[in-house]
C-alpha atoms as a PDB file:
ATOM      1  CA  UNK A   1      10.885  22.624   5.297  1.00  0.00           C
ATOM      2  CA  UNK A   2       7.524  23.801   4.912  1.00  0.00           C
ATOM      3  CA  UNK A   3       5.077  22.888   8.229  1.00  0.00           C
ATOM      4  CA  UNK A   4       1.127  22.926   8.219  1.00  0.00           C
ATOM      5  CA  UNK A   5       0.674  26.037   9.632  1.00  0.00           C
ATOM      6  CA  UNK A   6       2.194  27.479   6.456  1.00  0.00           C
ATOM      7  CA  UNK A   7      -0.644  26.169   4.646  1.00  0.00           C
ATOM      8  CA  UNK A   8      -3.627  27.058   7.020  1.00  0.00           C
ATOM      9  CA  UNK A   9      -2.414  30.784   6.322  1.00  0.00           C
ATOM     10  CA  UNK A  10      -2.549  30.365   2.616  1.00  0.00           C
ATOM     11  CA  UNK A  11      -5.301  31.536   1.259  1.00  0.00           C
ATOM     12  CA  UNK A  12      -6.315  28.780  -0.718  1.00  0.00           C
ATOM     13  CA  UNK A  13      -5.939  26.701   2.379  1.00  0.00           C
ATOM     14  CA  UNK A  14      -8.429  28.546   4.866  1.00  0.00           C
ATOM     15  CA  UNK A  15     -11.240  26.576   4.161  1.00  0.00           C
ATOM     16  CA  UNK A  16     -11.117  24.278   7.217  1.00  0.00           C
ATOM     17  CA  UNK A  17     -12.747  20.990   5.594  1.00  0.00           C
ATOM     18  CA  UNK A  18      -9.897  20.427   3.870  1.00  0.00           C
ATOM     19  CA  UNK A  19      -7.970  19.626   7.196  1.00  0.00           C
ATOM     20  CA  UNK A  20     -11.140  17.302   8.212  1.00  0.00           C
ATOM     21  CA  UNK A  21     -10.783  15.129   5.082  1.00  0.00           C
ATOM     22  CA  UNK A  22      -8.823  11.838   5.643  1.00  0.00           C
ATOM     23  CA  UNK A  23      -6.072  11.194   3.759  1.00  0.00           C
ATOM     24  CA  UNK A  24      -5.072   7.800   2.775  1.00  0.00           C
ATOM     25  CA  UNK A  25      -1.951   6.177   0.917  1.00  0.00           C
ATOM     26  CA  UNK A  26      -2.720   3.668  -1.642  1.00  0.00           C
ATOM     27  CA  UNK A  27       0.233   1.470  -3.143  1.00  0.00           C
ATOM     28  CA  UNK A  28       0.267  -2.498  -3.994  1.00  0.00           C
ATOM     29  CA  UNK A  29       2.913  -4.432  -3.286  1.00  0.00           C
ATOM     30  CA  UNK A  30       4.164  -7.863  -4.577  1.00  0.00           C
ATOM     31  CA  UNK A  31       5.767 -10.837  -2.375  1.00  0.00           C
ATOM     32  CA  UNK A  32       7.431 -13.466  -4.531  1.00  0.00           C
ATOM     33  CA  UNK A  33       7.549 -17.652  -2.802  1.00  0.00           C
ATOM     34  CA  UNK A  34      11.546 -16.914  -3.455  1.00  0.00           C
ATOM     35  CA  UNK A  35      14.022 -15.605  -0.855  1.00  0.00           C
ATOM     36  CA  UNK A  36      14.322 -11.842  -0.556  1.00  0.00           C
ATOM     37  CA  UNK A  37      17.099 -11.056   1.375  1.00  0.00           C
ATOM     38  CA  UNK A  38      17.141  -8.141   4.042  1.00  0.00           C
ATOM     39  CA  UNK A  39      19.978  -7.618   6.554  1.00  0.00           C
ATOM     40  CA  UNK A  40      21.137 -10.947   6.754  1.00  0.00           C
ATOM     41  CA  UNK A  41      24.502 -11.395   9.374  1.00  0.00           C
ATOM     42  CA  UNK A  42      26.850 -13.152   7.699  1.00  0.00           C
ATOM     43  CA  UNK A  43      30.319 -14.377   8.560  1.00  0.00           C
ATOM     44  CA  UNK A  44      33.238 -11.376   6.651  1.00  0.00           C
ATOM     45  CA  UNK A  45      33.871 -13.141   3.178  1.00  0.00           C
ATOM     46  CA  UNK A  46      31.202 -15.446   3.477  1.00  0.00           C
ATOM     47  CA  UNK A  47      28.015 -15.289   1.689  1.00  0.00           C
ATOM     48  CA  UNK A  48      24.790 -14.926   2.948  1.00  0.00           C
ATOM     49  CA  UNK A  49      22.698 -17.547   1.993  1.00  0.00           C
ATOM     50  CA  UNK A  50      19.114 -18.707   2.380  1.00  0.00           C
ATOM     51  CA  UNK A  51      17.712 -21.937   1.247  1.00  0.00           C
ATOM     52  CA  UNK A  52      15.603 -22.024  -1.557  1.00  0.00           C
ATOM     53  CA  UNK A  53      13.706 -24.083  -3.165  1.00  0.00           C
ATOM     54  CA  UNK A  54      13.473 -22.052  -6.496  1.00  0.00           C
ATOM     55  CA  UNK A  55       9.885 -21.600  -6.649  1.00  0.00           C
ATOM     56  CA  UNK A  56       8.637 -20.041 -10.523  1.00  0.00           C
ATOM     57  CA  UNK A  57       8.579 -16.133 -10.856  1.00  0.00           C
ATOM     58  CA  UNK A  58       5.387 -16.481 -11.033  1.00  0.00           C
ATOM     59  CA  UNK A  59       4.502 -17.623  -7.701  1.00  0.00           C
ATOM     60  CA  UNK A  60       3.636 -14.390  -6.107  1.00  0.00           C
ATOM     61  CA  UNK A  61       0.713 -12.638  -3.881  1.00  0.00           C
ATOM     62  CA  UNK A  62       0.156  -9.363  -4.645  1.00  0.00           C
ATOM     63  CA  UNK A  63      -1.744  -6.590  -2.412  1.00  0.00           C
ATOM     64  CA  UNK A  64      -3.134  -3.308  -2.284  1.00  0.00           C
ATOM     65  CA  UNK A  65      -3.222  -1.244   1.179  1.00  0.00           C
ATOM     66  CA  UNK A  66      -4.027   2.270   2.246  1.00  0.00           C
ATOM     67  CA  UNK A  67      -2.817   3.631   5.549  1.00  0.00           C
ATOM     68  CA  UNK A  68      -4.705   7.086   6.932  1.00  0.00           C
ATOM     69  CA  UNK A  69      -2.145   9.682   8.087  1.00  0.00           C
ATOM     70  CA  UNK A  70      -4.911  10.786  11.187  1.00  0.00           C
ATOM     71  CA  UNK A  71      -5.908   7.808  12.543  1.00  0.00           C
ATOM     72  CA  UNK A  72      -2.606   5.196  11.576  1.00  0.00           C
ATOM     73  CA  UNK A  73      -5.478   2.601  10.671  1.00  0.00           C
ATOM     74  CA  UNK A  74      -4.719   0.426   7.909  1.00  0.00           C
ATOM     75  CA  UNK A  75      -6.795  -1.040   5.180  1.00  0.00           C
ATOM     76  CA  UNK A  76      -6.062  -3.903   2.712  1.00  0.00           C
ATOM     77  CA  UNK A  77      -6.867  -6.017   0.314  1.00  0.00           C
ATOM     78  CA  UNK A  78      -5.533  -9.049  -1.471  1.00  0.00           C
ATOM     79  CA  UNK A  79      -5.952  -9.436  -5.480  1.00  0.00           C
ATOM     80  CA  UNK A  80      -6.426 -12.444  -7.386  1.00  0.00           C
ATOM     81  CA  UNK A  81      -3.227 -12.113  -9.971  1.00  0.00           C
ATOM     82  CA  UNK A  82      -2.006  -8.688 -10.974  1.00  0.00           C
ATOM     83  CA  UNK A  83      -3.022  -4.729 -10.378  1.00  0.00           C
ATOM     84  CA  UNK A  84      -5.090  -3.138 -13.146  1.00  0.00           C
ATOM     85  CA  UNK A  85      -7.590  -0.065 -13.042  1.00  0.00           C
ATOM     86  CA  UNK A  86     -10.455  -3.077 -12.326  1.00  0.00           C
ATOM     87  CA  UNK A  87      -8.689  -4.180  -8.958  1.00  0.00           C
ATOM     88  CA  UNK A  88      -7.823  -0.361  -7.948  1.00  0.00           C
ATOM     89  CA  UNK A  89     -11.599   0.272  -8.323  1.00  0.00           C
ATOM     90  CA  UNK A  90     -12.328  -2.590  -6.359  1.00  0.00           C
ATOM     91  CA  UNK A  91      -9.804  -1.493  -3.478  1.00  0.00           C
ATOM     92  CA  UNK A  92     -11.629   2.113  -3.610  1.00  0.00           C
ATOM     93  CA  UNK A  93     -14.872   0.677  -3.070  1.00  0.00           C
ATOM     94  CA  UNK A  94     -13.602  -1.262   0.101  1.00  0.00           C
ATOM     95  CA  UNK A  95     -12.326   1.816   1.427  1.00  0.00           C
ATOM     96  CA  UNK A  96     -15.235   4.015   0.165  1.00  0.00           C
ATOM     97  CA  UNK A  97     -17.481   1.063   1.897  1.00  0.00           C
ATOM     98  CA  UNK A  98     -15.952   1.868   5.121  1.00  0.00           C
ATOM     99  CA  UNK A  99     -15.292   5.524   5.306  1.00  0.00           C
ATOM    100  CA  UNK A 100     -17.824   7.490   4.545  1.00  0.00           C
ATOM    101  CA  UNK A 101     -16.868  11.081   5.020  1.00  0.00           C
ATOM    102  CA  UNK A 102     -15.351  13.202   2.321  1.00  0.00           C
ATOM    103  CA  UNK A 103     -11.642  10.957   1.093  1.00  0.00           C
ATOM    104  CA  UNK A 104      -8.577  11.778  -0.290  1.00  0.00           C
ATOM    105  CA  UNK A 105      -6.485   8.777  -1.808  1.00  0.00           C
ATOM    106  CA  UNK A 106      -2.818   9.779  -2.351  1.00  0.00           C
ATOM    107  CA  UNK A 107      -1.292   6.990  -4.895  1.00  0.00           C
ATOM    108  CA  UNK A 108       1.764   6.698  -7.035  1.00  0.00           C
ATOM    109  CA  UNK A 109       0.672   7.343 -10.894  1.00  0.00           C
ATOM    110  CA  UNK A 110       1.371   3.362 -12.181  1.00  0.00           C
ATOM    111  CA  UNK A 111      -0.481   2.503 -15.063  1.00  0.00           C
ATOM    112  CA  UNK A 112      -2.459  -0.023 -12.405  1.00  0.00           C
ATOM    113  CA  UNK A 113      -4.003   2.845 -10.857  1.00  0.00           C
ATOM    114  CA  UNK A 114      -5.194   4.508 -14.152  1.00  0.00           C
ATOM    115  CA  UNK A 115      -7.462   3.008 -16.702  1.00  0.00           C
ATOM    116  CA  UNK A 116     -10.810   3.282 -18.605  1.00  0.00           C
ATOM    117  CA  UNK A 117     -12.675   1.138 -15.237  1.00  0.00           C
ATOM    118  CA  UNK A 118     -10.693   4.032 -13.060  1.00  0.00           C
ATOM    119  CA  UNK A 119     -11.840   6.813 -15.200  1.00  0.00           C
ATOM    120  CA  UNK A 120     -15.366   5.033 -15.304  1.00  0.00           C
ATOM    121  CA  UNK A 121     -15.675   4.824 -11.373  1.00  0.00           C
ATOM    122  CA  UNK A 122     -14.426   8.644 -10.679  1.00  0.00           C
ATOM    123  CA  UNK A 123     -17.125  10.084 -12.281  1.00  0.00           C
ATOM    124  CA  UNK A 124     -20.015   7.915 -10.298  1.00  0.00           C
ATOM    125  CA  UNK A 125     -22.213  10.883  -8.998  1.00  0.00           C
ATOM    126  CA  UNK A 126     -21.600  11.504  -5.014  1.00  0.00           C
ATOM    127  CA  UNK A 127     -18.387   9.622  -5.019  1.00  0.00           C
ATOM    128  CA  UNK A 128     -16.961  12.264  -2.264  1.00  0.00           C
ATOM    129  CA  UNK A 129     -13.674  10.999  -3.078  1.00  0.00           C
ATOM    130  CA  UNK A 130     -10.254  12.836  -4.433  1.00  0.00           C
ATOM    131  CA  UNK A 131      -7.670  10.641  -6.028  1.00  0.00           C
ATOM    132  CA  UNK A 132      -3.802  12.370  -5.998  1.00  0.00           C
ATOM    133  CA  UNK A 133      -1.415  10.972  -8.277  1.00  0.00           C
ATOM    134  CA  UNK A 134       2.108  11.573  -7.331  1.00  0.00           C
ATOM    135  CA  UNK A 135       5.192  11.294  -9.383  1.00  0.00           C
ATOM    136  CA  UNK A 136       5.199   8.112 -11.531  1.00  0.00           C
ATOM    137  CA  UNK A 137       7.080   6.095  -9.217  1.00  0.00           C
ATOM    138  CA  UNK A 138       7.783   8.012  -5.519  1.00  0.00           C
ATOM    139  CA  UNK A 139       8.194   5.650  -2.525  1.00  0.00           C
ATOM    140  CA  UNK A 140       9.263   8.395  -0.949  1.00  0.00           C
ATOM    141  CA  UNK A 141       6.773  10.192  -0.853  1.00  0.00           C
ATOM    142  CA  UNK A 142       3.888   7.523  -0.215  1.00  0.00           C
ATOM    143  CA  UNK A 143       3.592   6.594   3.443  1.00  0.00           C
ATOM    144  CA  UNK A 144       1.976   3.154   2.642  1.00  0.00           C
ATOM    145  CA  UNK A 145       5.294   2.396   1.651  1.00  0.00           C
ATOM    146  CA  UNK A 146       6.359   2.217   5.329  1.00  0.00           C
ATOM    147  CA  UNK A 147       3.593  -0.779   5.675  1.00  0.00           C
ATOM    148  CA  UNK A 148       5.258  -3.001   2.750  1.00  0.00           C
ATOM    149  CA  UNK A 149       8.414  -2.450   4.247  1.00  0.00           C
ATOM    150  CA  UNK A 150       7.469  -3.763   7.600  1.00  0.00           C
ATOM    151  CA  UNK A 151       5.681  -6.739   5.902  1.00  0.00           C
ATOM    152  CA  UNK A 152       9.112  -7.715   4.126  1.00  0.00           C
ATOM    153  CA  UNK A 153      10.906  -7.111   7.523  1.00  0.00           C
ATOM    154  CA  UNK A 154       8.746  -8.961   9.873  1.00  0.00           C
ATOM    155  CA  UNK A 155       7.122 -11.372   7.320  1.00  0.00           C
ATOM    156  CA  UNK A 156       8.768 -12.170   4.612  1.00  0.00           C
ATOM    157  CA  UNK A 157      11.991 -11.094   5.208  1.00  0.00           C
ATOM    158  CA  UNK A 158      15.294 -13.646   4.596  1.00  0.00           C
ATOM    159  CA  UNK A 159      12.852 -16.372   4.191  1.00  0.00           C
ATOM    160  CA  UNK A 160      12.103 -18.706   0.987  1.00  0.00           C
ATOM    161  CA  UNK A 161       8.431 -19.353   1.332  1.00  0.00           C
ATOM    162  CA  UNK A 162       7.819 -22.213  -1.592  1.00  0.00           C
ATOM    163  CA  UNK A 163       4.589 -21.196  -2.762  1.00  0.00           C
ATOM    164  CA  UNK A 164       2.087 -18.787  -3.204  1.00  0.00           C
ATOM    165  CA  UNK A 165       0.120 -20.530  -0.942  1.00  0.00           C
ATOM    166  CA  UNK A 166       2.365 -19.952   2.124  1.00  0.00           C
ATOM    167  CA  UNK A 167       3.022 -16.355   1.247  1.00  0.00           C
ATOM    168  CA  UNK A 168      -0.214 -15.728   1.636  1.00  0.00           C
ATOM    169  CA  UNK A 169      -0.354 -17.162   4.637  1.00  0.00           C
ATOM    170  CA  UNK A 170       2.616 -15.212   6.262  1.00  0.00           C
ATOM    171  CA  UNK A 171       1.246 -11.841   4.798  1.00  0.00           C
ATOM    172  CA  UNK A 172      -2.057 -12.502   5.363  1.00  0.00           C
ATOM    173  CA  UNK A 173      -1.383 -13.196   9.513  1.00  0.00           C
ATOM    174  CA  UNK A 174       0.346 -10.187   9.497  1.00  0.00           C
ATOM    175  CA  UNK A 175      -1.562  -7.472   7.314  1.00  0.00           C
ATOM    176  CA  UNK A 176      -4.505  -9.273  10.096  1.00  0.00           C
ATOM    177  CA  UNK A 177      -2.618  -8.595  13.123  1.00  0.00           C
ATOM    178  CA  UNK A 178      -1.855  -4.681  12.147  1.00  0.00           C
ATOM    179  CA  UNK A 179      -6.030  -3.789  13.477  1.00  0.00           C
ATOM    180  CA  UNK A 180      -4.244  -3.793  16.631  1.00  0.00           C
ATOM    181  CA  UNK A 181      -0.799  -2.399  15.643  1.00  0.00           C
ATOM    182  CA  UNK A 182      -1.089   1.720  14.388  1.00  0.00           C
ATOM    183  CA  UNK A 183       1.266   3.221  12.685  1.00  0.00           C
ATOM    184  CA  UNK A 184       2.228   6.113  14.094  1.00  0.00           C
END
């Protein structure tokens, strides 16, 4: 494994300001009103069962986040139906709004994140901001993954929330309480 002293030697690394940029991880996430199971005890041979009151597919909140690698601060965002390039604009602005230094936005390459509104926005003159597009789909290598785990394990985990109404509710008290909980 390669550390970060590696890179500060290379030479296309030894311009500092690239270590004072702040990185963030952009991903959006989707929490259905149905149960999602997640490490549920059950009895050997029995099943492991949640009630449900089989809410339509369609009831769903979806999200975008970022999560900064220097500070562990955490930014989000809720959308209004689905990801496009429109709403992934709209999430770079927030962050843009709120950090003003030079930005680097590490995302996975979904067609969401792409699009003629994307295209249109990167070239706005003085945008100081670098978008990285990582494998097409690479939760492994996206640390904002991390956050919509923990949401699923402390929010929505094992539970059949009805509606799109109360999953909002549950994500929404929790993606709130995380100004005072860093990752780290």
């Amino acid at each position: 494994m390669v550390d970060a002293a590696h890179f500060r030697d290379e030479a296309h690394f030894r311009d500092e300001a690239h270590f004072r940029d702040e990185a963030h991880f952009r991903d959006a996430a989707h929490f259905r009103a149905d149960a999602e199971l997640r490490g549920k005890w059950a009895l050997r041979g029995e099943p492991a069962l949640v009630g449900s009151t089989s809410p339509q597919y369609g009831e769903k909140a979806s999200y975008y986040s970022a999560v900064c690698l220097e500070t562990g601060e955490v930014e989000w965002m809720e959308l209004e139906g689905n990801s496009n390039s429109g709403t992934s604009v709209a999430f770079l602005e927030q962050l843009r709004q709120r950090h003003s230094g030079r930005l680097n936005v590490i995302c996975d390459n979904a067609p969401a994140h792409r699009g003629e509104a994307m295209r249109s926005y990167l070239k706005t003159p003085g945008l100081n901001l670098r978008l990285v597009n990582l494998l097409g789909y690479s939760p492994d290598c996206n640390a904002d993954e991390a956050i919509w785990g923990w949401v699923r394990e402390e929010a929505t985990g094992n539970l059949c929330l009805g509606s799109r109404t109360a999953v909002q509710a549950r994500v929404g008290r929790f993606l709130d309480g995380l100004a005072g909980r860093r990752m780290r």
